[in-house]
N, C-alpha and C. Protein backbone atom coordinates (compact mmCIF):
# COMPACT_ATOMS: atom_id res chain seq x y z
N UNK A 1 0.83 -1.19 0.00
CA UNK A 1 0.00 0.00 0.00
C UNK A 1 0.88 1.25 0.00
N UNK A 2 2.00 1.03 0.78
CA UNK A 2 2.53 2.16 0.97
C UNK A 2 3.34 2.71 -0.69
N UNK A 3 3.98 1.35 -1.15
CA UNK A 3 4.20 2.12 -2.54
C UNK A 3 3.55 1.91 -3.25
N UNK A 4 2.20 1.94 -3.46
CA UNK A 4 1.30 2.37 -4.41
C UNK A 4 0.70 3.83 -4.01
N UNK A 5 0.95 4.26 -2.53
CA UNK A 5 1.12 5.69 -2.53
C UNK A 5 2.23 6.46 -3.14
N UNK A 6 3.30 5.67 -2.75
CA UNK A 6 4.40 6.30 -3.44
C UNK A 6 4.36 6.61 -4.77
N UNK A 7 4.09 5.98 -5.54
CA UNK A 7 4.19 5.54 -6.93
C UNK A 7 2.84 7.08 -7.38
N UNK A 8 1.36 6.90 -6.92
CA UNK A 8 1.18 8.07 -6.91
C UNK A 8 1.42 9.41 -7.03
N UNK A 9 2.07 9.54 -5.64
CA UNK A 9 2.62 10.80 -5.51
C UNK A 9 3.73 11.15 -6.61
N UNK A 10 5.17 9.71 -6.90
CA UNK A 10 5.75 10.31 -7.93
C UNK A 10 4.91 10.72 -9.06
N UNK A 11 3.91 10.55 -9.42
CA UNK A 11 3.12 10.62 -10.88
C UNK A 11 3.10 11.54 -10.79
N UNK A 12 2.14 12.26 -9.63
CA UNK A 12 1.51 13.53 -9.54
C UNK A 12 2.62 14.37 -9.85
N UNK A 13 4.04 14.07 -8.63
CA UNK A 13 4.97 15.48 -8.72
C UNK A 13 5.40 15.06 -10.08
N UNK A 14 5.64 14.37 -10.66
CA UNK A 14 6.32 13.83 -12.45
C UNK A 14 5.47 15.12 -13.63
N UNK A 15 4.19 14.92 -13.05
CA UNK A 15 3.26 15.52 -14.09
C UNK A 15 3.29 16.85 -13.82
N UNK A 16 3.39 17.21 -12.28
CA UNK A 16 3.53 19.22 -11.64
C UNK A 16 4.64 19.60 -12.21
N UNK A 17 5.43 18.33 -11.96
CA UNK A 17 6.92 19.19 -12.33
C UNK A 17 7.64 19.16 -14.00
N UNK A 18 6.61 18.86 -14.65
CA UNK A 18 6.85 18.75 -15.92
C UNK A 18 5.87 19.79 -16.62
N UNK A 19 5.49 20.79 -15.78
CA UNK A 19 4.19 21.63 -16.13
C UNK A 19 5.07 23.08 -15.51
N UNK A 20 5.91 22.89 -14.56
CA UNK A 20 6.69 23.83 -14.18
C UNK A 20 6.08 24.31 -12.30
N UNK A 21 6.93 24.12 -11.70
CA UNK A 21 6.04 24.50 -10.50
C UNK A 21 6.60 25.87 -9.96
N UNK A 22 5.49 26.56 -9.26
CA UNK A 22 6.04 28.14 -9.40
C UNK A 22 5.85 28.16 -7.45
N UNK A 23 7.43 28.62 -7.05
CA UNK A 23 7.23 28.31 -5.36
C UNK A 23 6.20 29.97 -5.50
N UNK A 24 5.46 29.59 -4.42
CA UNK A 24 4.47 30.85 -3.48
C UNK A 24 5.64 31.64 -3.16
N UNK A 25 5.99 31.60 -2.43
CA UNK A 25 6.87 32.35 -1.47
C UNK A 25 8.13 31.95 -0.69
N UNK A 26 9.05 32.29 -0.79
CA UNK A 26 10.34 31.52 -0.07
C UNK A 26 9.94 30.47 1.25
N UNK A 27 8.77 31.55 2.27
CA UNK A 27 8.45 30.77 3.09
C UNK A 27 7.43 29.78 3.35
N UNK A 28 6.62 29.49 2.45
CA UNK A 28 6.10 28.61 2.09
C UNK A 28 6.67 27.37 1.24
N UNK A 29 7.45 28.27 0.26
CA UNK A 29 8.13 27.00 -0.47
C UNK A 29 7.20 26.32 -1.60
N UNK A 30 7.44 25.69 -2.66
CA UNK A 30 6.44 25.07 -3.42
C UNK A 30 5.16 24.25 -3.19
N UNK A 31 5.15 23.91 -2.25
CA UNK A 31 3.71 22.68 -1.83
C UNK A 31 3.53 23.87 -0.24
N UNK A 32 2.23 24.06 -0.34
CA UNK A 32 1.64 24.16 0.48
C UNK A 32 0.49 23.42 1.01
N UNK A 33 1.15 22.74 2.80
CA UNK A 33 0.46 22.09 3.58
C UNK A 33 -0.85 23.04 3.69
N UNK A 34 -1.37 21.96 4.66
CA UNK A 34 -2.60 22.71 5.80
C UNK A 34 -2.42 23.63 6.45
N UNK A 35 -1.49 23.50 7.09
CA UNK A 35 -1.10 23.84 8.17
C UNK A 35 -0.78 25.54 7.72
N UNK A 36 0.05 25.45 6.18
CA UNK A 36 0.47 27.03 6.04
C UNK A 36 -0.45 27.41 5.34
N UNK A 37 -1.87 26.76 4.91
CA UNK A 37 -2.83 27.44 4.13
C UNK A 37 -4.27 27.95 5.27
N UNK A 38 -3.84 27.77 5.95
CA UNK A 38 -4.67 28.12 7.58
C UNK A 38 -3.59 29.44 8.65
N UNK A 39 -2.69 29.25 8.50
CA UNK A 39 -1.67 29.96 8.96
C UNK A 39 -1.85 31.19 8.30
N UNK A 40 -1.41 31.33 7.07
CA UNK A 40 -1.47 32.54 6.28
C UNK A 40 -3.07 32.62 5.24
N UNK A 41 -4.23 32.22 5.58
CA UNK A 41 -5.34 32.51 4.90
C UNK A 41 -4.98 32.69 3.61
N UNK A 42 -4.27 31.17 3.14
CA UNK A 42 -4.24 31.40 1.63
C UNK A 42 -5.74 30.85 0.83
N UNK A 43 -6.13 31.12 -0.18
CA UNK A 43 -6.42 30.55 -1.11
C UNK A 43 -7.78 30.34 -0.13
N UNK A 44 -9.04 31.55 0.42
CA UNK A 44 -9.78 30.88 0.33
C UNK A 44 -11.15 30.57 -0.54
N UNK A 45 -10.84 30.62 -1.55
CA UNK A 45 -11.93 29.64 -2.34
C UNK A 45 -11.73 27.63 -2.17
N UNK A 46 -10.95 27.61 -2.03
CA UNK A 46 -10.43 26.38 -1.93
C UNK A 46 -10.90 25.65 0.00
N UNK A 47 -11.50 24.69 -0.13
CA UNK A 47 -12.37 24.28 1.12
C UNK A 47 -10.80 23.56 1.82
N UNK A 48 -10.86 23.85 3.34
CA UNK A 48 -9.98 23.15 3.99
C UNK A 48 -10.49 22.24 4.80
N UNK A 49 -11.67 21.56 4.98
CA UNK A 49 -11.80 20.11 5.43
C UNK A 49 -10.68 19.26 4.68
N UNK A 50 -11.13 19.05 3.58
CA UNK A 50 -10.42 17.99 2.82
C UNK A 50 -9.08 18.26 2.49
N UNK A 51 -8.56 19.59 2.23
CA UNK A 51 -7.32 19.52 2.00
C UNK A 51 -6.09 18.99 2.29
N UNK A 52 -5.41 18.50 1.87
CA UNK A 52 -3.60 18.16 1.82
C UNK A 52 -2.71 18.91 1.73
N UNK A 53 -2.63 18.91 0.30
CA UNK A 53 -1.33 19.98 0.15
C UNK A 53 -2.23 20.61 -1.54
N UNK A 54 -1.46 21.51 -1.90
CA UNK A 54 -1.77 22.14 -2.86
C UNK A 54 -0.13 22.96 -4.16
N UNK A 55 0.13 22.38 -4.97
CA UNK A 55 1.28 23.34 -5.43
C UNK A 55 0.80 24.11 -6.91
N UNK A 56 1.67 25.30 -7.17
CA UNK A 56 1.30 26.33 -8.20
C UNK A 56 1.88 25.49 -9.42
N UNK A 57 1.42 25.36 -10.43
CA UNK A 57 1.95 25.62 -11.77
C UNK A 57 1.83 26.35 -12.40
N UNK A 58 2.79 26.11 -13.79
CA UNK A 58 2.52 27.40 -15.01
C UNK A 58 2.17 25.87 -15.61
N UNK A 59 1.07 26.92 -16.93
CA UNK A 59 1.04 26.03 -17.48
C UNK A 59 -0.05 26.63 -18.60
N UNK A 60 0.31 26.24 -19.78
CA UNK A 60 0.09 27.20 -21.20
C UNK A 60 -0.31 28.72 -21.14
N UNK A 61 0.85 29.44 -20.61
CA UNK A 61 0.28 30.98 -19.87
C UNK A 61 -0.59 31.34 -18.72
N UNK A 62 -0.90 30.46 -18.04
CA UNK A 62 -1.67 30.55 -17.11
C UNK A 62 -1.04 29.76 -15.31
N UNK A 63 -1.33 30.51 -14.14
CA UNK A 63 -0.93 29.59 -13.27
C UNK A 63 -2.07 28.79 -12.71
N UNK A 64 -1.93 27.55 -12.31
CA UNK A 64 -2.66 26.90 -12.03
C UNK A 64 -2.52 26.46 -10.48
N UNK A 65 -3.34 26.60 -9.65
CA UNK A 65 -3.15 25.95 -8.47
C UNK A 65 -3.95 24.40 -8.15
N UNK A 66 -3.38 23.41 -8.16
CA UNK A 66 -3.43 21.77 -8.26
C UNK A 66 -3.66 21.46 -6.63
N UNK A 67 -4.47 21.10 -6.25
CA UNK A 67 -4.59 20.44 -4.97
C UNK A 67 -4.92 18.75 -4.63
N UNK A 68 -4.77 18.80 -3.88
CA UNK A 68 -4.74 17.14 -3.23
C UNK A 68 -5.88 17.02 -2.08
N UNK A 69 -7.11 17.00 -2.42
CA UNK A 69 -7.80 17.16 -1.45
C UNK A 69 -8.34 15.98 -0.45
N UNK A 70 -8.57 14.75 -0.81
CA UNK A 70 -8.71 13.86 0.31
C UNK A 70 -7.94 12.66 -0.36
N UNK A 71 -7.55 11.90 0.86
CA UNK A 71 -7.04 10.43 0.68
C UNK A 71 -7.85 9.19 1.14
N UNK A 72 -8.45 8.44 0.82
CA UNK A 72 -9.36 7.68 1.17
C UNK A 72 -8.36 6.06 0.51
N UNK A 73 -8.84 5.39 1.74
CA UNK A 73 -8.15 3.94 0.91
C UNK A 73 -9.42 2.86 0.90
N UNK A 74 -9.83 2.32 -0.32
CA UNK A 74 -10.30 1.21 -0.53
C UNK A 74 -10.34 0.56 0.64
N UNK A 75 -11.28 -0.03 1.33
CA UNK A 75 -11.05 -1.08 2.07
C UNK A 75 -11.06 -2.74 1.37
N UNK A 76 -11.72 -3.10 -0.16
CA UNK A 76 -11.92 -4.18 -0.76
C UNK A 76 -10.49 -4.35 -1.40
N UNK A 77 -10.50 -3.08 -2.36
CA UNK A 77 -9.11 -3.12 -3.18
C UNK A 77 -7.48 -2.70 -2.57
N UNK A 78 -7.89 -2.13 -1.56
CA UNK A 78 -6.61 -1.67 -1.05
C UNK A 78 -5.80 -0.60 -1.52
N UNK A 79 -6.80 0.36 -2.65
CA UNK A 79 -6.04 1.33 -3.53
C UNK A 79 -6.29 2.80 -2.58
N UNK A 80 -5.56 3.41 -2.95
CA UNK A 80 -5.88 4.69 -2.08
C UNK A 80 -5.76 5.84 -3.30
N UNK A 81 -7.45 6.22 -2.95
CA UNK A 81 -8.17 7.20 -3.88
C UNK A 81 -8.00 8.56 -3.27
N UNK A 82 -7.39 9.45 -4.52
CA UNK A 82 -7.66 10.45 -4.29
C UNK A 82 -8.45 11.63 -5.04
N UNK A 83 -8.73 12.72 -4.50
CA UNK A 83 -9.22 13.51 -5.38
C UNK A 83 -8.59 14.81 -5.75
N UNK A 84 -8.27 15.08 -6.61
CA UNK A 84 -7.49 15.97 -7.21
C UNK A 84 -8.16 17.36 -7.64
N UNK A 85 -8.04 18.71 -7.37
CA UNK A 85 -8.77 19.98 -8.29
C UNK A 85 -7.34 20.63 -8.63
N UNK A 86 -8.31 21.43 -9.82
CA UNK A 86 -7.33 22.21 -10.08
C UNK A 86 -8.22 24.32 -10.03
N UNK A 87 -7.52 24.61 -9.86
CA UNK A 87 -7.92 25.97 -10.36
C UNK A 87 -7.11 27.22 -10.54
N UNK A 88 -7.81 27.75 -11.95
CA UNK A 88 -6.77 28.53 -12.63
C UNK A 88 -6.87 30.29 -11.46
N UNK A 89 -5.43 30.50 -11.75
CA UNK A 89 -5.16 31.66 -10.92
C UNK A 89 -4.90 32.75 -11.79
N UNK A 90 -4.92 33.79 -11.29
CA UNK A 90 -4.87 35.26 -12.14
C UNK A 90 -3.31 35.82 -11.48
N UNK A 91 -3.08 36.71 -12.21
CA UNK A 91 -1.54 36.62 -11.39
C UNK A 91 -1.58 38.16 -10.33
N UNK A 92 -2.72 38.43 -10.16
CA UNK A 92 -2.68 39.36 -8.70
C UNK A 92 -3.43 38.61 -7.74
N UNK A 93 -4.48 37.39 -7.90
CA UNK A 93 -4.40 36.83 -7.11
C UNK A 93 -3.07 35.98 -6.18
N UNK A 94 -2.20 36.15 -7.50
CA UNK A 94 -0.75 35.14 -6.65
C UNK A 94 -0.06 36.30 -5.66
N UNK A 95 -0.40 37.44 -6.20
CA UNK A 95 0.76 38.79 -5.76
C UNK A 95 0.01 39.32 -4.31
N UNK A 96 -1.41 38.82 -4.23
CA UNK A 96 -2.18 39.00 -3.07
C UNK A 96 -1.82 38.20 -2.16
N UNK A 97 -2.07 36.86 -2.66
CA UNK A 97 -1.11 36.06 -1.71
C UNK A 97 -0.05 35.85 -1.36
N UNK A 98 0.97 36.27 -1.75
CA UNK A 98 2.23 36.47 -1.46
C UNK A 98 2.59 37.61 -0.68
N UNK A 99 1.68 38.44 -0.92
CA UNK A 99 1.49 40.02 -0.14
C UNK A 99 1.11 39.43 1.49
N UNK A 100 -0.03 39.00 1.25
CA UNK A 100 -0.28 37.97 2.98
C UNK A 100 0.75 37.59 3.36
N UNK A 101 0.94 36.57 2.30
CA UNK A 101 2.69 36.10 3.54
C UNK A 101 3.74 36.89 4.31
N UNK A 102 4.01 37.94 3.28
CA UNK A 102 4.83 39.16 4.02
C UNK A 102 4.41 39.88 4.60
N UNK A 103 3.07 40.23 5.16
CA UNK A 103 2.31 41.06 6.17
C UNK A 103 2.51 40.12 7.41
N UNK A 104 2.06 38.93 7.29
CA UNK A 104 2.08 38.33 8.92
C UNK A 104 3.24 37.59 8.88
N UNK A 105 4.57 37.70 8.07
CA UNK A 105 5.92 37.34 8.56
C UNK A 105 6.28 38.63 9.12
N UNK A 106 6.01 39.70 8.47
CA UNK A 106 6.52 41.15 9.23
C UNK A 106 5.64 41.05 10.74
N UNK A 107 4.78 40.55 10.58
CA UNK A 107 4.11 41.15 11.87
C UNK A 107 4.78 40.52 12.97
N UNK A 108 4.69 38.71 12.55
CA UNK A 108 5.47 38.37 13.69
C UNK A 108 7.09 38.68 13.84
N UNK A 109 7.51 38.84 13.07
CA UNK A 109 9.23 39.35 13.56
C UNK A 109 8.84 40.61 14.03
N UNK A 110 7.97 41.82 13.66
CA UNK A 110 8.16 42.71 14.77
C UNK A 110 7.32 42.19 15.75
N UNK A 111 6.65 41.59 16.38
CA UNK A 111 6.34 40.82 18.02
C UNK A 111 7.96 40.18 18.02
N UNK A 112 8.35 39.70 17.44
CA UNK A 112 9.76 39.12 18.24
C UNK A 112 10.78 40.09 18.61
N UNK A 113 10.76 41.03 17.71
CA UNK A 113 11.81 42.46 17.94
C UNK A 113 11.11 42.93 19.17
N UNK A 114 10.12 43.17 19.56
CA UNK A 114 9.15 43.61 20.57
C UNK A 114 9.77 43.20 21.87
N UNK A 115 9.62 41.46 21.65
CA UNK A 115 9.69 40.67 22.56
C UNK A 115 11.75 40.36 23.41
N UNK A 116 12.25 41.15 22.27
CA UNK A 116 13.46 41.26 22.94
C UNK A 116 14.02 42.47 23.84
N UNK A 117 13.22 43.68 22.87
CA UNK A 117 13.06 44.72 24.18
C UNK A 117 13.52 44.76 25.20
N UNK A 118 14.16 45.35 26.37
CA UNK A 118 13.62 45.15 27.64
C UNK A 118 12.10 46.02 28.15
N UNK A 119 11.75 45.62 28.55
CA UNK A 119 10.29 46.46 29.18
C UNK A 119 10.47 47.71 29.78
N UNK A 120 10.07 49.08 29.86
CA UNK A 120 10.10 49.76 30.79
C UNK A 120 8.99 49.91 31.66
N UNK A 121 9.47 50.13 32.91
CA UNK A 121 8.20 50.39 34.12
C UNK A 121 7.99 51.94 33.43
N UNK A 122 6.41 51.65 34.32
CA UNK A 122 5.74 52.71 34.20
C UNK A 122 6.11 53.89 34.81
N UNK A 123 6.45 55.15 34.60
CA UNK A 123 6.46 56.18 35.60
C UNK A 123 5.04 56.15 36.73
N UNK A 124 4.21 56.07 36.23
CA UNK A 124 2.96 56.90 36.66
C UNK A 124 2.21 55.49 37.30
N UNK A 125 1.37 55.53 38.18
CA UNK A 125 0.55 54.67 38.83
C UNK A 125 -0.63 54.48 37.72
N UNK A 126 -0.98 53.00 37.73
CA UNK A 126 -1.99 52.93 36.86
C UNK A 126 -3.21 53.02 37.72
N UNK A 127 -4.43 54.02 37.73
CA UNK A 127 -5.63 54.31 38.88
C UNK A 127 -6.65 53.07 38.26
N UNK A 128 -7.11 52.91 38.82
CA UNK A 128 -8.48 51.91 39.15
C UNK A 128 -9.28 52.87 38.60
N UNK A 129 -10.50 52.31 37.74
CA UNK A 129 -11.60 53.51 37.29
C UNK A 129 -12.71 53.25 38.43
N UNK A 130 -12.94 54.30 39.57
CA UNK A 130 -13.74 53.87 39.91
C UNK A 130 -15.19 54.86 39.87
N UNK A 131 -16.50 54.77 40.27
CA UNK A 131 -17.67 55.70 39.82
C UNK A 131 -17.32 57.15 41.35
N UNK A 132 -17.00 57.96 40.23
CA UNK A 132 -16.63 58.86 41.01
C UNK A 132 -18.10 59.72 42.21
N UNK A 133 -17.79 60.01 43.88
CA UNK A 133 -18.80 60.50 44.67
C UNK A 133 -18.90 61.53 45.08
N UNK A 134 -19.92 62.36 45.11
CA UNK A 134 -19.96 63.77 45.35
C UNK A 134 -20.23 64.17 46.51
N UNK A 135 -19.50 64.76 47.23
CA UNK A 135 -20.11 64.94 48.69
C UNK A 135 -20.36 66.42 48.86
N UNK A 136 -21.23 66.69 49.87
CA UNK A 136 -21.63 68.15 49.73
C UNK A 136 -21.60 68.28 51.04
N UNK A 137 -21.66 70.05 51.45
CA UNK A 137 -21.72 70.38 53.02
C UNK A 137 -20.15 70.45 53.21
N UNK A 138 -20.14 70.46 54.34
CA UNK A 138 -18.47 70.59 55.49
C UNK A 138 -17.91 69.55 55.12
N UNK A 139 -18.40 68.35 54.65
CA UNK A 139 -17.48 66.83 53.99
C UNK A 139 -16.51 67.39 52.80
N UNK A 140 -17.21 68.24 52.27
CA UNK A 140 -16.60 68.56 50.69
C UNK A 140 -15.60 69.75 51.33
N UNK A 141 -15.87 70.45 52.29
CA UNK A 141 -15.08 71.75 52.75
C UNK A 141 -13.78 71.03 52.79
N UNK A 142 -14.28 70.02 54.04
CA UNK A 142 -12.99 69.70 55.04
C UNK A 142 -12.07 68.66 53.84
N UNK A 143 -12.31 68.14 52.93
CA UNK A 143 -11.41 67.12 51.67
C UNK A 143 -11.05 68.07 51.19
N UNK A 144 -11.90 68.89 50.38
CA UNK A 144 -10.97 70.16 49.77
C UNK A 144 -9.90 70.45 50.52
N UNK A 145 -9.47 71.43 51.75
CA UNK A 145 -9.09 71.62 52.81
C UNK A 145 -7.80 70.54 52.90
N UNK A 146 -7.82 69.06 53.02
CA UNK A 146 -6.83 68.74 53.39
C UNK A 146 -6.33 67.87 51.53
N UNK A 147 -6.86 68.39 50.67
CA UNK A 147 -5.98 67.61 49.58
C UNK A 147 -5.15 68.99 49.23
N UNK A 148 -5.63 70.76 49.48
CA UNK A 148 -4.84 71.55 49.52
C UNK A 148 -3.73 71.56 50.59
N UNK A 149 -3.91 70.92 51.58
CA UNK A 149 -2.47 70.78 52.56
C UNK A 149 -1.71 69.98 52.01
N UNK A 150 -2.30 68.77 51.59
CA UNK A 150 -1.55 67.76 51.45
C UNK A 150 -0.45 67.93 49.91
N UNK A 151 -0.96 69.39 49.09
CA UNK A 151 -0.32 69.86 47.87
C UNK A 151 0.73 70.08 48.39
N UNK A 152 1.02 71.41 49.51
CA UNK A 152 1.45 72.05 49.54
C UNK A 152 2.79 71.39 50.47
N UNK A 153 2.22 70.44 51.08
CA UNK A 153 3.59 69.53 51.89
C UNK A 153 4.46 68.98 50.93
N UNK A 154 4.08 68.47 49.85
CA UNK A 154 4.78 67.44 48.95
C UNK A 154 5.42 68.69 48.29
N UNK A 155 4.80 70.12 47.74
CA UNK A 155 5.74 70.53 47.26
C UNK A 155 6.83 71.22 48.19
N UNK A 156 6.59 71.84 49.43
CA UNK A 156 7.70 72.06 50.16
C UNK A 156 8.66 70.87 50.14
N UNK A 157 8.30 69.97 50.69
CA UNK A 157 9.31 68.26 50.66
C UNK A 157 10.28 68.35 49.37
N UNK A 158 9.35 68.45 48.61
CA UNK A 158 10.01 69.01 47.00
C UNK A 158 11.41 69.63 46.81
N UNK A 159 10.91 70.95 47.70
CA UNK A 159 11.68 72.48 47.49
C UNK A 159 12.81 72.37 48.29
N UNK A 160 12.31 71.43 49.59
CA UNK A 160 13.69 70.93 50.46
C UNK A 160 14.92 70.38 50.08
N UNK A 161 14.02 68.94 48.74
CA UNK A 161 15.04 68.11 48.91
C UNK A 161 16.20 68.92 47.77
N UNK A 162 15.26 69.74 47.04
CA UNK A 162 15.85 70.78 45.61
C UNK A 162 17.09 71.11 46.71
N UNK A 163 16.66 71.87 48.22
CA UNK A 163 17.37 72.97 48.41
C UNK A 163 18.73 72.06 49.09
N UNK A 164 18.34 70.81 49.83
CA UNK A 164 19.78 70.54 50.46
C UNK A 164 21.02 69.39 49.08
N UNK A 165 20.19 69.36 47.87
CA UNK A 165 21.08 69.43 46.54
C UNK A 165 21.66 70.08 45.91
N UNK A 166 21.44 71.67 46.54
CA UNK A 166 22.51 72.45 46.27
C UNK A 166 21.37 73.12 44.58
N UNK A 167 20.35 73.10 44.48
CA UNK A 167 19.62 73.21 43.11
C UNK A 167 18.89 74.42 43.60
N UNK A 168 18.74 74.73 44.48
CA UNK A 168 17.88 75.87 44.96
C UNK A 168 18.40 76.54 45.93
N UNK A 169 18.09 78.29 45.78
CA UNK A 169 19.01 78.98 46.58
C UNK A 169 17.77 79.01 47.76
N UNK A 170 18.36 79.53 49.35
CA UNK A 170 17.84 79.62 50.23
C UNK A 170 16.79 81.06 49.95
N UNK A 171 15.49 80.15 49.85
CA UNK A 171 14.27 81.29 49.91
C UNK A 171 13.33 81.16 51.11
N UNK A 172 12.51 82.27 50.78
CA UNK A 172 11.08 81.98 51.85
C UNK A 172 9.94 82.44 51.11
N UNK A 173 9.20 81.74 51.55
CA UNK A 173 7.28 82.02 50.65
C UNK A 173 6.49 82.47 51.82
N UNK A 174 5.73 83.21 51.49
CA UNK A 174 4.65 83.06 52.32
C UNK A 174 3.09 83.29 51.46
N UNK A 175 2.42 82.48 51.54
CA UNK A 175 1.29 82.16 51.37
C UNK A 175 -0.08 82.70 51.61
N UNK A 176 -0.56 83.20 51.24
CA UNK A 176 -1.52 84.20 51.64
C UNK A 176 -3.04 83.92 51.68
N UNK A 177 -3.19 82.56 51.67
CA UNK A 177 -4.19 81.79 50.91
C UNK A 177 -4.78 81.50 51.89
N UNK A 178 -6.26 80.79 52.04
CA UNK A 178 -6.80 80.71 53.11
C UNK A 178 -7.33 79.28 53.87
């Protein structure tokens, strides 16, 4: 069984490659699996239940894309049937697809350039969104009241640490505010 697959397959590639086979793309390479016709969303007119592999030809001015769509083996005869399509391609459909390939090879090498990076931390605290509350009366006085103290400490702390760095000359403020 196994070389009457073989024997197959040489036919098939005997007959592709005597028709001229045209590789997709370096990274695909001439036969495209499943695996890279799901990967890079090639070719979809072409159904991927059944698919195998699929390779380009030329062939009397025209490219042709040849697929291998199911393998089924006889259980009486022991032959293993396949079914074969073909369909003719236009040549910006090939340049479309080849265009895909180099969009999501670029994409993933820049995620890998990304991914070598080192990371930087954040300056800034990331806040929680939370539903902001309004308080009214002496509640709202007295918060007002101490988020203005609490300004004015951090920037003195500030102005200190400026001043014993030698960055700031010896001053005085006074504040007039209420």
């Amino acid at each position: 069984m196994r070389y009457l697959f073989t024997a197959v397959f040489l036919i098939v590639s005997a007959f592709i490659s005597a028709q001229g086979v045209y590789p997709l793309h370096p990274s695909v390479g001439d036969t495209i699996d499943l695996n890279e016709k799901l990967d890079y969303s090639l070719f979809p007119k072409v159904d991927n239940n059944n698919f195998i592999y699929a390779v380009i030809g030329f062939n009397n001015d025209n490219f042709e894309l040849y697929t291998l769509l199911e393998e089924i083996v006889d259980e009486e005869t022991g032959l293993v049937l396949s079914y074969r399509d073909s369909l003719i391609l236009k040549q910006e459909q090939i340049i479309e697809e080849q265009q895909k390939i180099q969009k999501i090879n670029e994409y993933f090498h820049y995620l890998a350039e990304e991914a070598k990076k080192p990371k930087q931390k954040e300056s800034f605290p990331v806040l929680e969104r939370k539903i902001p509350v309004r308080f009214e009366g002496p509640i709202a006085e007295r918060m007002k009241k101490e988020a203005r103290m609490k300004t004015r400490l951090a920037e003195d702390e500030r102005m200190m640490n400026d001043f014993k760095m030698g960055m700031r000359p010896r001053e005085m403020r006074l504040d007039f505010r209420r």
